[in-house]
Protein backbone atom coordinates (compact mmCIF):
# COMPACT_ATOMS: atom_id res chain seq x y z
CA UNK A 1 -12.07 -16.51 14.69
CA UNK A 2 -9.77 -14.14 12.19
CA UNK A 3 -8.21 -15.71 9.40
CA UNK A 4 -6.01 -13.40 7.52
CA UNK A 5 -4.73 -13.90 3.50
CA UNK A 6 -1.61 -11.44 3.03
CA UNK A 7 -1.18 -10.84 -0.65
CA UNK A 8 1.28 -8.20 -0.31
CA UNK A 9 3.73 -11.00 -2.61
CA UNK A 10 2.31 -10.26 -5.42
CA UNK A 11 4.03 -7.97 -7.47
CA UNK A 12 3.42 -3.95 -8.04
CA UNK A 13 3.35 -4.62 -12.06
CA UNK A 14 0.53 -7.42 -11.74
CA UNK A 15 -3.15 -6.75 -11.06
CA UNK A 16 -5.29 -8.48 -8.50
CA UNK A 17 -9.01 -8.44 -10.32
CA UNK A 18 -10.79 -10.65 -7.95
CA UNK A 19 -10.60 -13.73 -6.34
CA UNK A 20 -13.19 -16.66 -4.45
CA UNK A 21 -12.45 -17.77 -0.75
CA UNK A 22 -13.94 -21.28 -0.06
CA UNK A 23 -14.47 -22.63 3.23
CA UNK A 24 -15.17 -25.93 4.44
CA UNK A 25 -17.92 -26.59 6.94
CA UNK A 26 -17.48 -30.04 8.08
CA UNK A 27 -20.59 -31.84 9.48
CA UNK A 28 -20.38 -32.25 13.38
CA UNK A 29 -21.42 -35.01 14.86
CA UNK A 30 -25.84 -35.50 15.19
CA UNK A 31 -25.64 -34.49 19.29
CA UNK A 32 -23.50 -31.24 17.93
CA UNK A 33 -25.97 -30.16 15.68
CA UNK A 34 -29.04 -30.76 17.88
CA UNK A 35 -27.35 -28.36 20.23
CA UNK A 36 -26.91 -25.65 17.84
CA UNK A 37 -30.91 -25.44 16.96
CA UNK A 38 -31.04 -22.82 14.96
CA UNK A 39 -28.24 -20.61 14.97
CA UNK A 40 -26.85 -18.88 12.54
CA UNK A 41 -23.40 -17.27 11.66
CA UNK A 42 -22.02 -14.88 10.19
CA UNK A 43 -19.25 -14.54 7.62
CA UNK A 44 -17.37 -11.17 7.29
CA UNK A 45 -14.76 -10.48 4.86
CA UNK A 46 -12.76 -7.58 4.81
CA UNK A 47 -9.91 -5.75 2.98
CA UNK A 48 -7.40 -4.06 5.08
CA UNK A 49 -6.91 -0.62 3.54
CA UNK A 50 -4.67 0.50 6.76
CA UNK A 51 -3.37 -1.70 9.39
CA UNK A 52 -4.09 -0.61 12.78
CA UNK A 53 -1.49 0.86 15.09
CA UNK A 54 -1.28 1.76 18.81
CA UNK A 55 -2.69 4.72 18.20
CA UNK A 56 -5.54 3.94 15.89
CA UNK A 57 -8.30 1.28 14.99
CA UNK A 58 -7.67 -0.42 11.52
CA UNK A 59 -9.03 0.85 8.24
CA UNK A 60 -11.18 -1.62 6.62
CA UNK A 61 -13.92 -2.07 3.64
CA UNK A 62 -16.68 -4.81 4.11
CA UNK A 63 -16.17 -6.91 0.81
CA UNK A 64 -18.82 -9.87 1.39
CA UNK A 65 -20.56 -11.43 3.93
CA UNK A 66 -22.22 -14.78 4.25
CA UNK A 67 -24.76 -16.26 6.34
CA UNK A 68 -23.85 -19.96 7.45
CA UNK A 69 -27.06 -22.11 8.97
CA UNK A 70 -25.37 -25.51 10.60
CA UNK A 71 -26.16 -28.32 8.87
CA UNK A 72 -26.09 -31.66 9.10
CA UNK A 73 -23.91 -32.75 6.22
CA UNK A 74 -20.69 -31.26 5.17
CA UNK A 75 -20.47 -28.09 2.68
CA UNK A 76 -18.34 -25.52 0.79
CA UNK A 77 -19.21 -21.67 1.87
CA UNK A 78 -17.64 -19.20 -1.06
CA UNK A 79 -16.94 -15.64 -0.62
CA UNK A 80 -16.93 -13.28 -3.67
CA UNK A 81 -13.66 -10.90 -3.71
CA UNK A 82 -14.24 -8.40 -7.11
């Protein structure tokens, strides 16, 4: 899954210093989390220094990434953008 945060609003004369991404991992039910044992994800976050075209692959810088275990019970995940 991609989710993508377009902050190209913002205006030239105002600087972006950093910002936190939260996301929501809401508990599944108990037969949903006995069938993901233990698996683990991964969360990648990116900047997009150049879009891709047809011709060309995207330009991108890893920001943060975050390892999400299933649990259980419900939880925030928070990503780090300085």
């Amino acid at each position: 899954m991609t989710l993508n945060f377009d902050i190209s609003s913002i205006p030239e004369s105002e600087l972006l210093t950093g910002a936190q991404i939260h996301l929501y991992q809401h508990k599944g039910s108990a037969a949903e989390s006995i069938d993901l044992g233990h698996q683990k994800y991964r969360v990648d976050l990116y900047e997009i220094i150049q879009p891709a075209t047809r011709t060309s692959e995207a330009q991108t810088q890893l920001l943060d990434t975050k390892i999400v275990n299933p649990q259980r019970h419900s939880r925030w995940h928070i990503l780090d953008v300085n």
